[in-house]
C-alpha atoms as a PDB file:
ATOM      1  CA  UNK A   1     166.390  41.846  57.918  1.00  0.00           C
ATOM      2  CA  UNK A   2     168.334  38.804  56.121  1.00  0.00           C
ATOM      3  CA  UNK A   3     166.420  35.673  55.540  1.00  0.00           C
ATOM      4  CA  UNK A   4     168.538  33.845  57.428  1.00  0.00           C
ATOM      5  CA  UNK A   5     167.805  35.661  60.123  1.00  0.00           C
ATOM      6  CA  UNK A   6     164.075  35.572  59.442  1.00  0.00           C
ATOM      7  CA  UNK A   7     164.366  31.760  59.949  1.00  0.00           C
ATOM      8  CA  UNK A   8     166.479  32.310  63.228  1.00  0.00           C
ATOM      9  CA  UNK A   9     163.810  33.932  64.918  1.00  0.00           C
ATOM     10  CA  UNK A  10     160.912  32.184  63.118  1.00  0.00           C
ATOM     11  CA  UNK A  11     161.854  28.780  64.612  1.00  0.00           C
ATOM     12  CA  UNK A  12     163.639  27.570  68.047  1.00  0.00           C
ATOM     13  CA  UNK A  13     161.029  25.753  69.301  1.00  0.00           C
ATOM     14  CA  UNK A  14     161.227  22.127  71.569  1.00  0.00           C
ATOM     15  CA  UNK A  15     159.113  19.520  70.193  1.00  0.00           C
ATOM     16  CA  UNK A  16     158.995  14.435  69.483  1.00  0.00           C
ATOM     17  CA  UNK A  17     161.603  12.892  72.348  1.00  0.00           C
ATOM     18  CA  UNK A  18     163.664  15.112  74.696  1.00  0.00           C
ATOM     19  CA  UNK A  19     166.829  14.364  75.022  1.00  0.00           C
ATOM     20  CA  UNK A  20     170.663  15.574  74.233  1.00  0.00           C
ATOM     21  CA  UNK A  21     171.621  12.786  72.699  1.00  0.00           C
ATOM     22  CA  UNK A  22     171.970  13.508  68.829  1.00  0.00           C
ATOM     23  CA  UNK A  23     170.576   9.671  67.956  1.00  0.00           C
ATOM     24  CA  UNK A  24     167.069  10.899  69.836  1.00  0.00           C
ATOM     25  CA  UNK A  25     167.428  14.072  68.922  1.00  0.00           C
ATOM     26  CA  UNK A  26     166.850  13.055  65.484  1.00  0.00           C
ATOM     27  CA  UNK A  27     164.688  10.720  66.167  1.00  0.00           C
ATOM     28  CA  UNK A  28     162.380  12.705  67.519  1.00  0.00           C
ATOM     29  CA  UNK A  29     162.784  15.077  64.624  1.00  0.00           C
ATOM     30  CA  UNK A  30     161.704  12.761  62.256  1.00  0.00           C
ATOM     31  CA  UNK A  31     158.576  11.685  64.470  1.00  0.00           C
ATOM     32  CA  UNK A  32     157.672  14.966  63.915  1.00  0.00           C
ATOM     33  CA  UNK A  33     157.728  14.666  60.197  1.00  0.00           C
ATOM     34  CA  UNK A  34     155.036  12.037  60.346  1.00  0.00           C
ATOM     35  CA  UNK A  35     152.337  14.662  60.359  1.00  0.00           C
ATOM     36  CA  UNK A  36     151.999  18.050  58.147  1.00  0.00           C
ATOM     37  CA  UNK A  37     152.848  20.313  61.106  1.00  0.00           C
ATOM     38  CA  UNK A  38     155.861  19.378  61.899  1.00  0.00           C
ATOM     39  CA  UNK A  39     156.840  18.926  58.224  1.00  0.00           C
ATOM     40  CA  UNK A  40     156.115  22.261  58.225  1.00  0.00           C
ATOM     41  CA  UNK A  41     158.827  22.791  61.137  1.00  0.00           C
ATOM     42  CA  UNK A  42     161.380  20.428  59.678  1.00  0.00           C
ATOM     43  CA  UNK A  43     161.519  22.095  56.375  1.00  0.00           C
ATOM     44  CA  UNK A  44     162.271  25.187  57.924  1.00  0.00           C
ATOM     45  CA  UNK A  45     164.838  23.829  60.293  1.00  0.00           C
ATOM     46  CA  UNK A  46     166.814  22.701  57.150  1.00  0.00           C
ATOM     47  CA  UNK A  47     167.440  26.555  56.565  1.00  0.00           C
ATOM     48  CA  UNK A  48     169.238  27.788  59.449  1.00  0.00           C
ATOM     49  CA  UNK A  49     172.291  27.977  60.862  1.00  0.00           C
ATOM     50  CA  UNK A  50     173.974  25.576  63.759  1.00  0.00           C
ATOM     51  CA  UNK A  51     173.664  27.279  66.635  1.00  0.00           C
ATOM     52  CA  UNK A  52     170.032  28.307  65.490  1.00  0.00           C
ATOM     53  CA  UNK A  53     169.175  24.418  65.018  1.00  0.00           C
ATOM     54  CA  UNK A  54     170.809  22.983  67.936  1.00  0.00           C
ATOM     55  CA  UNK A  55     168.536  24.556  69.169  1.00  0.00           C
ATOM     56  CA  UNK A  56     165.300  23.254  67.250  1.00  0.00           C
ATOM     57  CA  UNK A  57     166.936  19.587  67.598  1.00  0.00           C
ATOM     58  CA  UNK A  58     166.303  20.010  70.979  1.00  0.00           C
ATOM     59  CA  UNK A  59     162.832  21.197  70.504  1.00  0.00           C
ATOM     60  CA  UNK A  60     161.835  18.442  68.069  1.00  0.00           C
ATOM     61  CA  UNK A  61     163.561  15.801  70.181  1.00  0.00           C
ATOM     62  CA  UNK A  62     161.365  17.183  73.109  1.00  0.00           C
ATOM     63  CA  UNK A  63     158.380  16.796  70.867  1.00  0.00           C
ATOM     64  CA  UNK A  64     157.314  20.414  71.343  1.00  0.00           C
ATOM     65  CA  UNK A  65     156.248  22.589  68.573  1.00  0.00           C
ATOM     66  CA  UNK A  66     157.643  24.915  66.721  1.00  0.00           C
ATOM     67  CA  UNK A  67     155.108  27.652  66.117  1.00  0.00           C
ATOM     68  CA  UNK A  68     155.886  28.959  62.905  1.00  0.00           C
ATOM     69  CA  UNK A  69     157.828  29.614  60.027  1.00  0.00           C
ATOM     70  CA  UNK A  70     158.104  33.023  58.602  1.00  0.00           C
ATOM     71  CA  UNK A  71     155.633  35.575  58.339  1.00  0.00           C
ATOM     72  CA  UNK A  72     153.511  35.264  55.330  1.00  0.00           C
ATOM     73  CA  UNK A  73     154.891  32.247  53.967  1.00  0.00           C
ATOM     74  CA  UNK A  74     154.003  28.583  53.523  1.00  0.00           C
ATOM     75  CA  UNK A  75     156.206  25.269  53.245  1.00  0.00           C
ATOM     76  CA  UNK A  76     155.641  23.250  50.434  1.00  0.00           C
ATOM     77  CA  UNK A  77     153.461  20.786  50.626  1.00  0.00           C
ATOM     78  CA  UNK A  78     151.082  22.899  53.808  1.00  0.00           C
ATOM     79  CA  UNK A  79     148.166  24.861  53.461  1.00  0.00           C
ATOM     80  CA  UNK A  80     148.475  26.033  56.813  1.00  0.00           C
ATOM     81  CA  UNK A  81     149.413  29.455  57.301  1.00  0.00           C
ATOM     82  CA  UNK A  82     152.762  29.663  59.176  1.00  0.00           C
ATOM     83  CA  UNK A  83     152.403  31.364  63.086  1.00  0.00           C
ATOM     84  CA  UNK A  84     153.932  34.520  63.582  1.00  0.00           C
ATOM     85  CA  UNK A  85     156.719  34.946  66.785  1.00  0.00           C
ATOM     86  CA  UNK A  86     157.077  38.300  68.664  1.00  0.00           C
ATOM     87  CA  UNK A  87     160.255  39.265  70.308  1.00  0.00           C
ATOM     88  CA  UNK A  88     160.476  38.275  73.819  1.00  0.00           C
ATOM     89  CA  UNK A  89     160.105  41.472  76.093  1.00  0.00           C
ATOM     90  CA  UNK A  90     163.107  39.930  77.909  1.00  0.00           C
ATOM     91  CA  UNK A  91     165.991  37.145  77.736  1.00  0.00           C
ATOM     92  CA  UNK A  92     165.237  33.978  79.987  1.00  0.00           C
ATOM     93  CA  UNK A  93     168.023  32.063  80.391  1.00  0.00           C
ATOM     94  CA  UNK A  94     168.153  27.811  80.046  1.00  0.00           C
ATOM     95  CA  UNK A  95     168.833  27.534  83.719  1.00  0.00           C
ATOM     96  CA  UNK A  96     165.473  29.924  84.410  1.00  0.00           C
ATOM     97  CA  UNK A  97     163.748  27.302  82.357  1.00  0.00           C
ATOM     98  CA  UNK A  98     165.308  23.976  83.800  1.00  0.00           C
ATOM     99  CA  UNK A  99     164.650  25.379  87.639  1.00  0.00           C
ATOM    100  CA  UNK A 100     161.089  25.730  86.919  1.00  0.00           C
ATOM    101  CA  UNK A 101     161.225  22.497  85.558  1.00  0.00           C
ATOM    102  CA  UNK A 102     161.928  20.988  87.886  1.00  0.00           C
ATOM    103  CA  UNK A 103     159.709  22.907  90.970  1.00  0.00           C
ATOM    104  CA  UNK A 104     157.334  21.557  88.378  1.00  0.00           C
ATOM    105  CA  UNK A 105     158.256  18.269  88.991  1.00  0.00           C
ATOM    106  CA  UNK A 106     158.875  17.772  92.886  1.00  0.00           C
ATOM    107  CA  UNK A 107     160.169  15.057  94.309  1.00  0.00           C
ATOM    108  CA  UNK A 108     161.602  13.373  91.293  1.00  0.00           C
ATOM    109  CA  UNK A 109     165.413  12.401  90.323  1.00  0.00           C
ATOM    110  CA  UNK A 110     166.786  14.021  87.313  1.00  0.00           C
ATOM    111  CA  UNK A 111     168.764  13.183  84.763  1.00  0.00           C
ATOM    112  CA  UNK A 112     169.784  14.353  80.667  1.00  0.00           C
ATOM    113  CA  UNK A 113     169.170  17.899  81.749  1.00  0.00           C
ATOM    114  CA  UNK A 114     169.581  20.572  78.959  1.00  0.00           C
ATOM    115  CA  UNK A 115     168.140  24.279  78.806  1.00  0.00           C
ATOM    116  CA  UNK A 116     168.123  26.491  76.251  1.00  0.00           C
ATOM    117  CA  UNK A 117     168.135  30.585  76.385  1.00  0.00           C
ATOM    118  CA  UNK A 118     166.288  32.708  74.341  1.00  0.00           C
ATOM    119  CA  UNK A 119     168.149  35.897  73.132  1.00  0.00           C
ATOM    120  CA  UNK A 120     165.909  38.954  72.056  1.00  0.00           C
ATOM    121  CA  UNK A 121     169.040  40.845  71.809  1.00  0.00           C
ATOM    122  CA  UNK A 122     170.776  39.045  69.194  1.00  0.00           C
ATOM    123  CA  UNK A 123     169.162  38.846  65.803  1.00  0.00           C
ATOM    124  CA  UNK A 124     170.975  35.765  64.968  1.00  0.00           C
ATOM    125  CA  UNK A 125     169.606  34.079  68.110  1.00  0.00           C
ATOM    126  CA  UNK A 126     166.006  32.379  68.805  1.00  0.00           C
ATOM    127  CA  UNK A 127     163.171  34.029  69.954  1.00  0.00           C
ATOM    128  CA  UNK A 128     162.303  30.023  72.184  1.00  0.00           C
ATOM    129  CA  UNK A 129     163.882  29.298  75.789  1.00  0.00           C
ATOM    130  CA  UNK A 130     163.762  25.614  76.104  1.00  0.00           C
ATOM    131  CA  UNK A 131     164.184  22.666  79.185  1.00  0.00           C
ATOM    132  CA  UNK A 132     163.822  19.051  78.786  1.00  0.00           C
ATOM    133  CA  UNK A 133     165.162  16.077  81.568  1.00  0.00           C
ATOM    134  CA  UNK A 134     164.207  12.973  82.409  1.00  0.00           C
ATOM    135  CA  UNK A 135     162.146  12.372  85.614  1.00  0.00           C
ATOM    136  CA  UNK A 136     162.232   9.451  87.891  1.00  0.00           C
ATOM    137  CA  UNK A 137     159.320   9.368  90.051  1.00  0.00           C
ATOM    138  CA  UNK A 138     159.257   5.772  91.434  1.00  0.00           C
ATOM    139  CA  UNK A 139     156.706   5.253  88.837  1.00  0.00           C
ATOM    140  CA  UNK A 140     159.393   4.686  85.724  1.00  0.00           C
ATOM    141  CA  UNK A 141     161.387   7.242  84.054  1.00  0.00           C
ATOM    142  CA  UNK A 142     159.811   9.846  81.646  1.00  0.00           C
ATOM    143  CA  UNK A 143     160.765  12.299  79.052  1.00  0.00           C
ATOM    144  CA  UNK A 144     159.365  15.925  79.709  1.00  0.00           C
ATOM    145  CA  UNK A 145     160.391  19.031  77.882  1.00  0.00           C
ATOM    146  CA  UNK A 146     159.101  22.246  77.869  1.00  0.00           C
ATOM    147  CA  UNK A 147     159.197  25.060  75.464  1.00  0.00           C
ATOM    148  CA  UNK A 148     158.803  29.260  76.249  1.00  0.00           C
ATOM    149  CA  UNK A 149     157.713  31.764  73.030  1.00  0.00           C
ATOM    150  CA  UNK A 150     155.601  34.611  72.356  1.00  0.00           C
ATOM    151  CA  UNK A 151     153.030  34.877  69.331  1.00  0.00           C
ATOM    152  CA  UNK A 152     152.228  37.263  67.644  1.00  0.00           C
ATOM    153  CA  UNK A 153     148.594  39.473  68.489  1.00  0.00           C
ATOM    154  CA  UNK A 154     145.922  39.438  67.768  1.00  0.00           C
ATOM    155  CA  UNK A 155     145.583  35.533  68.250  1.00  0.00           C
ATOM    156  CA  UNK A 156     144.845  33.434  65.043  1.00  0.00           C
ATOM    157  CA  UNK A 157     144.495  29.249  64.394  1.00  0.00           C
ATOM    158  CA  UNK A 158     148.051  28.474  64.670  1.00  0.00           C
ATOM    159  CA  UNK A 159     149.746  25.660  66.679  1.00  0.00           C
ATOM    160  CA  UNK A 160     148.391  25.444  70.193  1.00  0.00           C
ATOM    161  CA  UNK A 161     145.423  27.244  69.243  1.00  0.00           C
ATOM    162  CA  UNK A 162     143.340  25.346  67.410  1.00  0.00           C
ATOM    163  CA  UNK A 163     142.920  21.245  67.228  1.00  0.00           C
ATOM    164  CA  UNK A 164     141.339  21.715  63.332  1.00  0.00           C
ATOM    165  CA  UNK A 165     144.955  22.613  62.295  1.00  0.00           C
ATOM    166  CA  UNK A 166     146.591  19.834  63.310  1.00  0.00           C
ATOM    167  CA  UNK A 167     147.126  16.859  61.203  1.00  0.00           C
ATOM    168  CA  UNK A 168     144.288  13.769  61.373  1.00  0.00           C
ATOM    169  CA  UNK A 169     144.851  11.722  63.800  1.00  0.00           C
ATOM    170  CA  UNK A 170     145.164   7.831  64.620  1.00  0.00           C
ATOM    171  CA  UNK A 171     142.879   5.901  66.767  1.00  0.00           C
ATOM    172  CA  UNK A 172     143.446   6.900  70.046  1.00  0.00           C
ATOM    173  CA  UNK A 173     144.837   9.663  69.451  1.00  0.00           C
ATOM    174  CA  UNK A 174     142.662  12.566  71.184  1.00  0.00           C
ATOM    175  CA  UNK A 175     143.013  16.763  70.822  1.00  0.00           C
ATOM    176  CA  UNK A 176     141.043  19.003  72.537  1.00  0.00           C
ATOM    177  CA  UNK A 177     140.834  22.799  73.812  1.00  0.00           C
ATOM    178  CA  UNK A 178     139.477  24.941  76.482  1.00  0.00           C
ATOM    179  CA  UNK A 179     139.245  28.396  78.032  1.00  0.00           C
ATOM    180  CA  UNK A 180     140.920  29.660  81.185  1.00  0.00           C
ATOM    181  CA  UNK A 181     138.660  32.787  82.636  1.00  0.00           C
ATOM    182  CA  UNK A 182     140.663  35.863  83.520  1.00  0.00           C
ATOM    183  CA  UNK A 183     142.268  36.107  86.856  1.00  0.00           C
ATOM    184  CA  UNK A 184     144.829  37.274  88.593  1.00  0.00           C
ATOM    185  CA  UNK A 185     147.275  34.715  87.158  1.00  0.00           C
ATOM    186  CA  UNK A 186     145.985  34.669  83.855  1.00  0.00           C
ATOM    187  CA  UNK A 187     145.210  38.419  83.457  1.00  0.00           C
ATOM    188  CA  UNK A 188     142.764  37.896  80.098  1.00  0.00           C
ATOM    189  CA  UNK A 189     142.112  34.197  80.012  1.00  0.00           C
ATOM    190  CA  UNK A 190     144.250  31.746  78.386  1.00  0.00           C
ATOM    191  CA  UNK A 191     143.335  29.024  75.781  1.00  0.00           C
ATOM    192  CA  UNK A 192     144.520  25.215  76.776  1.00  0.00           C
ATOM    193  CA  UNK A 193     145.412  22.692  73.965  1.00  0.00           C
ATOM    194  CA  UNK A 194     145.891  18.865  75.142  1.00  0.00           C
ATOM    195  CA  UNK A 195     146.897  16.777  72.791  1.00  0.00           C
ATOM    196  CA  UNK A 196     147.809  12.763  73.531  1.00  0.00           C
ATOM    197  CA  UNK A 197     149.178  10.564  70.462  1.00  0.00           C
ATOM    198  CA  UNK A 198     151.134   7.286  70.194  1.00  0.00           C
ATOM    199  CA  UNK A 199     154.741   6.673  69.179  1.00  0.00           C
ATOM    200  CA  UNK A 200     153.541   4.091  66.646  1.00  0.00           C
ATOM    201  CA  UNK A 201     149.890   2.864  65.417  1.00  0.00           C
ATOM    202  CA  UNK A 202     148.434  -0.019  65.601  1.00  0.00           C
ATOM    203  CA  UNK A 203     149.019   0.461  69.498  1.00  0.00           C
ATOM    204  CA  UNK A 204     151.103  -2.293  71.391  1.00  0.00           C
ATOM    205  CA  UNK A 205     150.743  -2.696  75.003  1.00  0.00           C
ATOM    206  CA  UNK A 206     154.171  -1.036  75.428  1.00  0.00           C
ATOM    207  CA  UNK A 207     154.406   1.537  72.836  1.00  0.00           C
ATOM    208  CA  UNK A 208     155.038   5.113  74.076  1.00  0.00           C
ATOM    209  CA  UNK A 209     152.693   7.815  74.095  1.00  0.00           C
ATOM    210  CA  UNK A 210     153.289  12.057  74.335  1.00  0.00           C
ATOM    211  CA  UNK A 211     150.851  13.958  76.802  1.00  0.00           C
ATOM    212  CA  UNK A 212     150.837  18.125  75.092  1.00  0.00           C
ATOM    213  CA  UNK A 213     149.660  20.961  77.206  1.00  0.00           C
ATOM    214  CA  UNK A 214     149.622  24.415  75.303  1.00  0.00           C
ATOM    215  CA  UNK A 215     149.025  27.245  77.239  1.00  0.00           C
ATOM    216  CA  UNK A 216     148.598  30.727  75.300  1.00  0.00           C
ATOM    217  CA  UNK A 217     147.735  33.351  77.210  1.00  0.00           C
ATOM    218  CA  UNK A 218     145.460  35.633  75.201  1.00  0.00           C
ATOM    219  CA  UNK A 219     146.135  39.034  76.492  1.00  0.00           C
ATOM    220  CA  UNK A 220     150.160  39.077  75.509  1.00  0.00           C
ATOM    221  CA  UNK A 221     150.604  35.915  73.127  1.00  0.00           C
ATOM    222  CA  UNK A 222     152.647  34.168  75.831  1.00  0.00           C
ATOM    223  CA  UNK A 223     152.648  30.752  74.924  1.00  0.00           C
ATOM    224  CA  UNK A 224     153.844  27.832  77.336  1.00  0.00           C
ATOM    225  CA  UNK A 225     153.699  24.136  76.335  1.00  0.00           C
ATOM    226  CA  UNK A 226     154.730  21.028  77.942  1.00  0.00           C
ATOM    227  CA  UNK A 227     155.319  17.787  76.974  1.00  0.00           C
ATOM    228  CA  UNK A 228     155.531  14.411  78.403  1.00  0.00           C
ATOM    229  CA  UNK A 229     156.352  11.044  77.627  1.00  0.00           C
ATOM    230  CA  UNK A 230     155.754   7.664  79.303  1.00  0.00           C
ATOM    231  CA  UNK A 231     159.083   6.821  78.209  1.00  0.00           C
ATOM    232  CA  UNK A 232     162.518   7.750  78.294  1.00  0.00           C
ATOM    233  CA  UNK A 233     162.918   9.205  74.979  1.00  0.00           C
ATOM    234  CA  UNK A 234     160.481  10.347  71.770  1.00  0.00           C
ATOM    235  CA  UNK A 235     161.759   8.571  68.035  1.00  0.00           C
ATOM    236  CA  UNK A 236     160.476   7.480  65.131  1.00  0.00           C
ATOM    237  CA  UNK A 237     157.405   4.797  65.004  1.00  0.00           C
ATOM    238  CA  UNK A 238     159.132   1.176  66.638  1.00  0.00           C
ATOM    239  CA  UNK A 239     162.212   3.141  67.111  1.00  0.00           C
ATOM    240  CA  UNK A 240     160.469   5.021  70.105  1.00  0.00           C
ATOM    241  CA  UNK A 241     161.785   3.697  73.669  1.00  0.00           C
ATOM    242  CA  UNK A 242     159.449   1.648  74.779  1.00  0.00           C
ATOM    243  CA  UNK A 243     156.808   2.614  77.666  1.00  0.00           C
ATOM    244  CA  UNK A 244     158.334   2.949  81.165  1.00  0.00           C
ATOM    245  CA  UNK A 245     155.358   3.457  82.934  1.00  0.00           C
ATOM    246  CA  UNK A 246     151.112   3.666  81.793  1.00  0.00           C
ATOM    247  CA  UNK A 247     150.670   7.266  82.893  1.00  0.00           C
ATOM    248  CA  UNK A 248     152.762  10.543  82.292  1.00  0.00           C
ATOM    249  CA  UNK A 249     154.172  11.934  85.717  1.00  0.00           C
ATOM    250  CA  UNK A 250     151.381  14.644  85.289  1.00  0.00           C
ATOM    251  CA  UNK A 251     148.242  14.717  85.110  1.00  0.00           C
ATOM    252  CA  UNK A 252     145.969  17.491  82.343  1.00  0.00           C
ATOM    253  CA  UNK A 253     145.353  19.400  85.911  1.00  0.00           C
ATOM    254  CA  UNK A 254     148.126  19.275  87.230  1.00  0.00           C
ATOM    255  CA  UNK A 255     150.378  20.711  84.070  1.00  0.00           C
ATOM    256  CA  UNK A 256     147.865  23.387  83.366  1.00  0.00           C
ATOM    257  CA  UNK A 257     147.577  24.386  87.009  1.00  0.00           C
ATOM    258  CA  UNK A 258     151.650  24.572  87.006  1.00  0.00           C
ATOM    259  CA  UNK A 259     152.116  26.341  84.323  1.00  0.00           C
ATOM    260  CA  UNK A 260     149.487  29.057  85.462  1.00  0.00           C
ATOM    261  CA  UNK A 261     150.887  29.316  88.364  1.00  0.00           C
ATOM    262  CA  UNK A 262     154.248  30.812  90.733  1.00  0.00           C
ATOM    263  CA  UNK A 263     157.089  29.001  89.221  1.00  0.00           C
ATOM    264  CA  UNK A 264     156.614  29.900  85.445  1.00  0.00           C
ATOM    265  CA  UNK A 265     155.566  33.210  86.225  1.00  0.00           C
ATOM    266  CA  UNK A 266     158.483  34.701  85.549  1.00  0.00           C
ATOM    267  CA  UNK A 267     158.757  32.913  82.616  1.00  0.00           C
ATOM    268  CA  UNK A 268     154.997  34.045  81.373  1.00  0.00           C
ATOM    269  CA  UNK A 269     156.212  37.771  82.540  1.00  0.00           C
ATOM    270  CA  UNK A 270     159.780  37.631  80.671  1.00  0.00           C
ATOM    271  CA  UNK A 271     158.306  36.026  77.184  1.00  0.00           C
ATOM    272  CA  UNK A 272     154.915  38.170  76.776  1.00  0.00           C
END
């Protein structure tokens, strides 16, 4: 297989601000560069093609994570061992991802909504179906995004997994995982990664903040993760919106119990 394709289906990924627009976009791509994980990401991203990194745009403006580069390599500057992606066992579409979105989300007005397909057919596509939109609640609009992929078994200590990978963190800023037992909607358990950080340190009473939920189920590799901002965009530092609002639309509950449950399903079913 070509490198370039390598890269194609290594990355595709949502992850720092959510939204179309290319100024944000970028912005949130470079938020991502403050830490060595999503260095990691970035300097991969450089490497494929356009579709390929619209694609990963989105992702980094959504602040979601791209889980890996390719197999068996590292960026420079990272110790970290790249994680692997598996094929999707089938295609979910950007509308698929938007719709359950949004059941996620009831009651809310949307705006700035963009999905993204994965394509397990097409070795020159990405192996990552991505959503992101704004929210209005009547609480102040937020940024959410989330992000669909499938790692490779058997689990290791990649992104999502494992709070000891990911770069130090600023005061405030909190990660922490836990367990979901098997059931019937998590057939084999699932591990849970929240992460909350800050658009800019020292903290302000109106800078932005990013709520991460990771869900990997640990039977198939299926790997969920949704992201929220108090604002209406990720960026860089000061160049983050400001805060719209004190709390994210959802709370740690609430996310994981959606995304365990009947609307991303199907989703869960179609990536692992």
């Amino acid at each position: 297989m070509p490198f370039e394709a390598d890269l194609a289906h290594a990355l595709d990924r949502t992850t720092d601000s959510l939204d179309p627009d290319l100024t944000a976009l970028l912005g949130g791509a470079v938020e991502r560069g403050r830490n060595r994980r999503r260095r990691r990401r970035a300097a991969v991203v450089t490497g494929i093609g356009a579709g390929v990194g619209a694609c990963v745009v989105i992702a980094a403006a959504a602040g979601l994570v791209v889980p890996g580069g390719l197999p068996g390599t590292r960026s420079a500057g990272s110790d970290i061992e790249p994680v692997a992606l598996a094929m999707p066992r089938s295609a979910i579409t950007g509308d698929q991802m938007v719709q359950a979105l949004e059941m996620t989300l009831p009651g809310g007005r949307f705006s700035q909504v963009t999905g993204q397909s994965n394509n397990p057919s097409d070795p020159s596509g990405g192996y990552v179906a991505n959503g992101e939109l704004i929210v209005d609640d009547g609480q102040g609009a937020a940024m959410v995004g989330v992000s669909a992929v499938r790692l490779k078994l058997p689990l290791g200590d990649g992104d999502g997994l494992s709070c000891e990978r990911t770069p130090a963190r600023a005061k405030g800023d909190t990660c922490k995982l836990s367990e979901l037992p098997s059931s019937a909607a998590v057939p084999g358990g699932a591990v849970v990664m929240t992460e909350q950080n800050a658009a800019e340190h020292p903290v302000r009473a109106d800078t932005a903040h990013r709520w991460t939920v990771t869900v990997t189920l640990k039977s198939t590799g299926a790997q969920l993760q949704l992201v929220e901002w108090n604002s209406t965009g990720g960026g860089s530092g000061a160049d983050t919106p400001k805060a719209t609002r004190t709390a994210p639309p959802l709370t740690e509950q609430q996310v994981v119990a959606a995304l365990t449950g009947p609307a991303w399903a199907p989703i869960l079913g179609a990536v692992g």
